[in-house]
N, C-alpha and C. Protein backbone atom coordinates (compact mmCIF):
# COMPACT_ATOMS: atom_id res chain seq x y z
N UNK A 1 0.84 -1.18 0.00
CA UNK A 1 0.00 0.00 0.00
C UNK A 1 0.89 1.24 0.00
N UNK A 2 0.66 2.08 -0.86
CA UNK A 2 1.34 3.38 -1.18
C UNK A 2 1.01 4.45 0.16
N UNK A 3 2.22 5.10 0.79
CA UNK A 3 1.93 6.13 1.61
C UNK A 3 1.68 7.44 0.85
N UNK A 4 1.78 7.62 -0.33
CA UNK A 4 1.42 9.18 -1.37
C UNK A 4 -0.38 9.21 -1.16
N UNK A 5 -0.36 10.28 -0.98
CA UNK A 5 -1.50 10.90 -0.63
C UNK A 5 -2.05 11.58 -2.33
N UNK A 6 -2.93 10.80 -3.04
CA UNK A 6 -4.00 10.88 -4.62
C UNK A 6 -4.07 12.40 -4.02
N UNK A 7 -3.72 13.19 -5.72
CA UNK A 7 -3.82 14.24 -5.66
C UNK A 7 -4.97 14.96 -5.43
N UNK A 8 -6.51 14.39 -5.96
CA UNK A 8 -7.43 14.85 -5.86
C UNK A 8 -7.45 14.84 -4.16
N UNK A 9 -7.16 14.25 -2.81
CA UNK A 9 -7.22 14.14 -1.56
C UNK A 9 -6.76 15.53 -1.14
N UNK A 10 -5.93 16.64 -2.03
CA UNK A 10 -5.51 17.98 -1.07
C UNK A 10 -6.58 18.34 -0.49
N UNK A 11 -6.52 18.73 0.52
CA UNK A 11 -6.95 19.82 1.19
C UNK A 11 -7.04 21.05 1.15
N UNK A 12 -8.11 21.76 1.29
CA UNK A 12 -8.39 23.03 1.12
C UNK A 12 -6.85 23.97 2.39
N UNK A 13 -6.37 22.97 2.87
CA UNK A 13 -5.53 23.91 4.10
C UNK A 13 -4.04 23.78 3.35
N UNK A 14 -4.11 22.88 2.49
CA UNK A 14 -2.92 22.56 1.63
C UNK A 14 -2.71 23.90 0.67
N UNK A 15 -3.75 24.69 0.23
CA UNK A 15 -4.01 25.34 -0.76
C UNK A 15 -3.67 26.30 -0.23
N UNK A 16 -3.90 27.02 1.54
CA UNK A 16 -3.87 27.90 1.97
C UNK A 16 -2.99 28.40 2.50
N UNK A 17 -1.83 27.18 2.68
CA UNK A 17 -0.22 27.23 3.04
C UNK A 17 0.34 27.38 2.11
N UNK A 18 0.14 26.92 0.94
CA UNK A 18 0.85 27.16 -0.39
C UNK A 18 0.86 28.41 -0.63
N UNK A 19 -0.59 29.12 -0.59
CA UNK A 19 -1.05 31.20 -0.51
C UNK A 19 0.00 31.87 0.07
N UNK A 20 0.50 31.41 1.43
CA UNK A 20 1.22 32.30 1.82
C UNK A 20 2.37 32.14 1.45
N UNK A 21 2.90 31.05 1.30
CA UNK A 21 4.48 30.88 0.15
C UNK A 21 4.40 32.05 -0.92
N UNK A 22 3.27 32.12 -1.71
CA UNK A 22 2.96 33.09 -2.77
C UNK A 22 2.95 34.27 -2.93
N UNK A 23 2.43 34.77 -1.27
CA UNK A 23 2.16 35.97 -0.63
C UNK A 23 3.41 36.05 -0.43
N UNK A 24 4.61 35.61 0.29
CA UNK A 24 5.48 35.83 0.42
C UNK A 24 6.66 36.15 -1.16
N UNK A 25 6.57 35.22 -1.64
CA UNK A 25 6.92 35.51 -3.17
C UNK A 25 6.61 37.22 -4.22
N UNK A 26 5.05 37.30 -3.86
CA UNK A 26 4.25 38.23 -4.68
C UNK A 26 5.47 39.58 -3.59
N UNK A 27 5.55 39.60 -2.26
CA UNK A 27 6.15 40.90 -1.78
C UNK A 27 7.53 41.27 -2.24
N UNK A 28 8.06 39.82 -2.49
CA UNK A 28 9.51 39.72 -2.62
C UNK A 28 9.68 40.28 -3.91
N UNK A 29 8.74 39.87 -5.23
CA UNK A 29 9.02 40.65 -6.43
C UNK A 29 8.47 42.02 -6.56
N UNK A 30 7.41 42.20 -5.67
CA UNK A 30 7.02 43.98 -6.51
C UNK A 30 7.39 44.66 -5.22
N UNK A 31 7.83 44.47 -3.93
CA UNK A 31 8.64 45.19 -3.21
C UNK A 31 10.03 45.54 -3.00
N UNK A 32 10.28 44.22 -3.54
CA UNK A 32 12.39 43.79 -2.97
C UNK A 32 13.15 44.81 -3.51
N UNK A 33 14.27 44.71 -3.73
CA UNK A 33 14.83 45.81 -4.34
C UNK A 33 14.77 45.16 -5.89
N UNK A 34 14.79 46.42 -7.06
CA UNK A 34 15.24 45.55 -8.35
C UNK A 34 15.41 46.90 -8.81
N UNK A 35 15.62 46.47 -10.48
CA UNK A 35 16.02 47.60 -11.34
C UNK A 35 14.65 48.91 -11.92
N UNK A 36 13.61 48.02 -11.90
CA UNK A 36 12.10 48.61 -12.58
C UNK A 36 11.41 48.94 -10.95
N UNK A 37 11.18 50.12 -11.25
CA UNK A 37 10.30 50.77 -9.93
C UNK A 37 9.13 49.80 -9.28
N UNK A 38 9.00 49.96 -8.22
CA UNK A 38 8.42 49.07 -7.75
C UNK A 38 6.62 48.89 -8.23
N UNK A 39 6.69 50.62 -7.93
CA UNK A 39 5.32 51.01 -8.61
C UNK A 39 4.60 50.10 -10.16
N UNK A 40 5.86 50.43 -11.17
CA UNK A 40 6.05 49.60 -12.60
C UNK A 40 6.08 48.02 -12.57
N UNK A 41 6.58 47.61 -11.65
CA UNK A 41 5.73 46.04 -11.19
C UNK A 41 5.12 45.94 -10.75
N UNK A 42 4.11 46.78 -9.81
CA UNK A 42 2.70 45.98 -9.12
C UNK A 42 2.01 46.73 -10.32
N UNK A 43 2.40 47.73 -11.45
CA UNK A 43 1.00 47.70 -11.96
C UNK A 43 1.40 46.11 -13.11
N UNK A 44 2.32 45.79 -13.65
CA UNK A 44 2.56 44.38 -14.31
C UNK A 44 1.66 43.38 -13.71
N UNK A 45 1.85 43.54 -12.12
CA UNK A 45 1.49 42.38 -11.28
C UNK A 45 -0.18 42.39 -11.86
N UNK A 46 -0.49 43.72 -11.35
CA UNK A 46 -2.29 43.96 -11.77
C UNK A 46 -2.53 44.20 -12.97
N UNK A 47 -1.88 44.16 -14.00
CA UNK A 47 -2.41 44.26 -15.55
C UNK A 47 -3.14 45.90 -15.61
N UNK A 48 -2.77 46.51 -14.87
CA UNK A 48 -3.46 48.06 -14.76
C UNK A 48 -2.54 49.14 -14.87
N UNK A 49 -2.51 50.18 -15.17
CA UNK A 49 -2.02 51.53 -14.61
C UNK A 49 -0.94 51.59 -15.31
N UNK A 50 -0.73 50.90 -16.70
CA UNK A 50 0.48 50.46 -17.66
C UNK A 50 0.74 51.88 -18.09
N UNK A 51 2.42 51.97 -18.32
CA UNK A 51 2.85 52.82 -19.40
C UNK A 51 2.41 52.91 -20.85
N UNK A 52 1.68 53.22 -21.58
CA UNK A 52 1.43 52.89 -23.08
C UNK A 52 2.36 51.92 -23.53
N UNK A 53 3.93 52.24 -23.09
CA UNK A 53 4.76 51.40 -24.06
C UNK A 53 4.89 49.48 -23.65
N UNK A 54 3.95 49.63 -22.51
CA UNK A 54 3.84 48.56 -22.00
C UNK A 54 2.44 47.44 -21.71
N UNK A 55 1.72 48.20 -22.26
CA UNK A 55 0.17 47.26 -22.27
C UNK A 55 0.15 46.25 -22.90
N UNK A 56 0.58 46.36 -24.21
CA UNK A 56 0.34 45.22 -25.09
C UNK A 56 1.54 44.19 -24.93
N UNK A 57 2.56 44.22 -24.31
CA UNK A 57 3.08 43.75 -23.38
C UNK A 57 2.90 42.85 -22.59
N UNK A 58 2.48 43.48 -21.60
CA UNK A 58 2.21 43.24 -20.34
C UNK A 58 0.63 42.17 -20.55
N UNK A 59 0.15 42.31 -21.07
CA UNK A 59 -1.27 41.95 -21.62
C UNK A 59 -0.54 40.33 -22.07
N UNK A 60 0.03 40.76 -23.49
CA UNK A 60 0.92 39.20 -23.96
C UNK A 60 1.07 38.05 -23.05
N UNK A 61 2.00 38.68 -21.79
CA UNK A 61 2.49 37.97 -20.99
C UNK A 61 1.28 37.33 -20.36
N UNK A 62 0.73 37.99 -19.88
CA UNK A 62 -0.77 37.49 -18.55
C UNK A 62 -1.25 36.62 -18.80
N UNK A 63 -1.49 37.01 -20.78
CA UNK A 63 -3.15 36.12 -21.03
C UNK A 63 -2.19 35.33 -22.26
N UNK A 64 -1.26 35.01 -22.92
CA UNK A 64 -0.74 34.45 -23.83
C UNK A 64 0.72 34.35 -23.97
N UNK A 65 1.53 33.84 -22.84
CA UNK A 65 2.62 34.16 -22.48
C UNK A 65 3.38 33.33 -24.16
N UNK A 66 2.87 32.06 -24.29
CA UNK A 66 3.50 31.65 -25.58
C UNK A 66 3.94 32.40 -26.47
N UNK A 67 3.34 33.73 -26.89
CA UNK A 67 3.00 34.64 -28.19
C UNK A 67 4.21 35.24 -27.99
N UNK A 68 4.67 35.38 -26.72
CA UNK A 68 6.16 36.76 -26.32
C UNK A 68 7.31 36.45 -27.25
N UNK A 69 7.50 37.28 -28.48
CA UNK A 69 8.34 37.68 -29.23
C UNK A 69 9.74 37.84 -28.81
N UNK A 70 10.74 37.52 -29.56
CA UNK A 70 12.47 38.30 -29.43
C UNK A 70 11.50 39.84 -29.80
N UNK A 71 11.23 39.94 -31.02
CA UNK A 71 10.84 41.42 -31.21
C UNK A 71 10.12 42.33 -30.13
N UNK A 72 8.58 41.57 -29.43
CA UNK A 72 8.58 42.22 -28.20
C UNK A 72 9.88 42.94 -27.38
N UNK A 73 10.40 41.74 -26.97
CA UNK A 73 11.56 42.62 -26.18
C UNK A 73 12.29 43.67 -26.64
N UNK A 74 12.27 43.30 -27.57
CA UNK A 74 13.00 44.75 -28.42
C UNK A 74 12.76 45.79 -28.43
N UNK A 75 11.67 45.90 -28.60
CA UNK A 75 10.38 47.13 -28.47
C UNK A 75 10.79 47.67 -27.63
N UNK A 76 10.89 47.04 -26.42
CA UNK A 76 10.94 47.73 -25.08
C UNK A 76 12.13 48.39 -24.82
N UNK A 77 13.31 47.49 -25.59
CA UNK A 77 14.54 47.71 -25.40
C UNK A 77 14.78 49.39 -26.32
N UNK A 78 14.34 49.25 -27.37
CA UNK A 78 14.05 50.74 -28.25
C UNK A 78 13.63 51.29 -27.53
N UNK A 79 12.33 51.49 -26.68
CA UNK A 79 11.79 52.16 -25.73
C UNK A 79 12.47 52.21 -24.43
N UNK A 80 13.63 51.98 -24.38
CA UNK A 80 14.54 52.06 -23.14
C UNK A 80 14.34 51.53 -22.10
N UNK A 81 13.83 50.57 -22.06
CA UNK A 81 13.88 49.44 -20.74
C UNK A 81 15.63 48.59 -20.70
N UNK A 82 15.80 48.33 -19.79
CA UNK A 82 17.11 47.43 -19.96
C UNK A 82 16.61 46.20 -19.55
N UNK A 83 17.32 45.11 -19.58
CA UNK A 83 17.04 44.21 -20.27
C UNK A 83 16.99 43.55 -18.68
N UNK A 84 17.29 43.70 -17.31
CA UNK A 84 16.87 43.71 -16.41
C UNK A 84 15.70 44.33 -15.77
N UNK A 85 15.30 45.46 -16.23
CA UNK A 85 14.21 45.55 -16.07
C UNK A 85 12.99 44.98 -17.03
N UNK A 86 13.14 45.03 -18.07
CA UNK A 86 12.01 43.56 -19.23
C UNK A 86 12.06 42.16 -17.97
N UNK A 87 13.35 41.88 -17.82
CA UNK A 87 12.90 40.55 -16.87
C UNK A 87 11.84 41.25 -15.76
N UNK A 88 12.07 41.49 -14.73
CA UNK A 88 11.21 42.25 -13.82
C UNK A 88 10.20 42.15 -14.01
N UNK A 89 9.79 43.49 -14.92
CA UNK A 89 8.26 43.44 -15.42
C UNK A 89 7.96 42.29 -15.95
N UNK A 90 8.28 41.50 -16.55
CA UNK A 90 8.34 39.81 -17.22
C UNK A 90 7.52 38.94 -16.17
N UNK A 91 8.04 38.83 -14.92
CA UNK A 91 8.13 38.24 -13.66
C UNK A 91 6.90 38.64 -13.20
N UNK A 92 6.62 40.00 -12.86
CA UNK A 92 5.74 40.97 -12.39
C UNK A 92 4.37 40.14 -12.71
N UNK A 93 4.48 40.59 -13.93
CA UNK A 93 3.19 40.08 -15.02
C UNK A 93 2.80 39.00 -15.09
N UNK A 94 3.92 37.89 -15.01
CA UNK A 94 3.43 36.62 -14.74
C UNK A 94 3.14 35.94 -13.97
N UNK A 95 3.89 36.72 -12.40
CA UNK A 95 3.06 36.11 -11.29
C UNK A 95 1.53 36.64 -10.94
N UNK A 96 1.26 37.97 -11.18
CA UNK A 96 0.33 38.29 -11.17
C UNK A 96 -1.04 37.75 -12.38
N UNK A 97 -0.60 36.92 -13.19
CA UNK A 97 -1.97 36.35 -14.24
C UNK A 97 -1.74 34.95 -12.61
N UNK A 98 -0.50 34.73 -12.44
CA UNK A 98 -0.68 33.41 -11.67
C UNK A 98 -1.53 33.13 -10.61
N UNK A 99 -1.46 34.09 -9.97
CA UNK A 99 -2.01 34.78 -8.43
C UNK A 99 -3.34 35.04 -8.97
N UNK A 100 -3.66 35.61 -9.63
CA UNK A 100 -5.46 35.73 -10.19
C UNK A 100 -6.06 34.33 -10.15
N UNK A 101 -4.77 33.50 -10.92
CA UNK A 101 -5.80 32.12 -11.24
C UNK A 101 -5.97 31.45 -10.50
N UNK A 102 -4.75 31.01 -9.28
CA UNK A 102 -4.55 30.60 -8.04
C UNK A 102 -6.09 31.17 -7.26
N UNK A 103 -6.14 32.70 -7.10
CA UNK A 103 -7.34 32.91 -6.30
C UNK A 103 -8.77 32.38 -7.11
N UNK A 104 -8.59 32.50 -8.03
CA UNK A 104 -9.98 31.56 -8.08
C UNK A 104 -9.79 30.42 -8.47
N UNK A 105 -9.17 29.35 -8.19
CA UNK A 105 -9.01 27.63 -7.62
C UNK A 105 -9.11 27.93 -6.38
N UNK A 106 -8.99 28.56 -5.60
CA UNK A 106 -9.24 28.66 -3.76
C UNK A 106 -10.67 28.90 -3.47
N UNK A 107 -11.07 29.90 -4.49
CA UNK A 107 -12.54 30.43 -4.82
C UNK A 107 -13.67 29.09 -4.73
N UNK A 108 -12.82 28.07 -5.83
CA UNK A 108 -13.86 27.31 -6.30
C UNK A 108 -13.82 26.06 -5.50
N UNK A 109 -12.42 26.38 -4.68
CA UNK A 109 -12.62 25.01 -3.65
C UNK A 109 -13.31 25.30 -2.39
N UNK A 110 -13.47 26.13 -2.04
CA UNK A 110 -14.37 26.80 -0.74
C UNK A 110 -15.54 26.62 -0.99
């Protein structure tokens, strides 16, 4: 008899310890120190309050991360981002589509 615990068996408290790993994660990227203002990653994080040169962007990443171009980056890079800050906002954006979807699987397990 197997001691692994069938994945469908998590627990809703499994889900809720994992949150704060996340929570802890989500502060570490749009607070910690980095190169892109902090401000310029929580709006990545929230898909809101974008620079123009960065919506369609930032959008890419959230909802179609596959689609992200060498040329995208470029864009940005023409538009004077350095290439540490593209990661950043990169990061930003993608934990934040993550964290949306995460909250509603918690949503739908409650």
């Amino acid at each position: 008899m197997s001691s692994l615990r069938p994945l469908h068996r998590q627990t809703y408290d499994d889900s809720v310890r994992n949150a704060a790993g996340l929570d802890e994660l989500k502060q570490r990227v749009l607070e910690g120190p980095g190169h892109a203002d902090s401000s310029l990653r929580r709006a990545a994080f929230d898909g809101t309050n974008l620079p123009s040169d960065l919506e369609s962007y930032v959008t890419k990443v959230r909802e179609h991360a596959y689609k992200v171009t060498d040329e995208d980056v470029e864009a940005l890079r023409q538009a004077g981002y350095t290439e540490d800050q593209i990661f950043e906002i990169t990061v930003a954006a993608a934990l934040g589509a993550g964290h949306r979807r995460f909250g509603a699987a918690q949503q739908a397990m409650a």
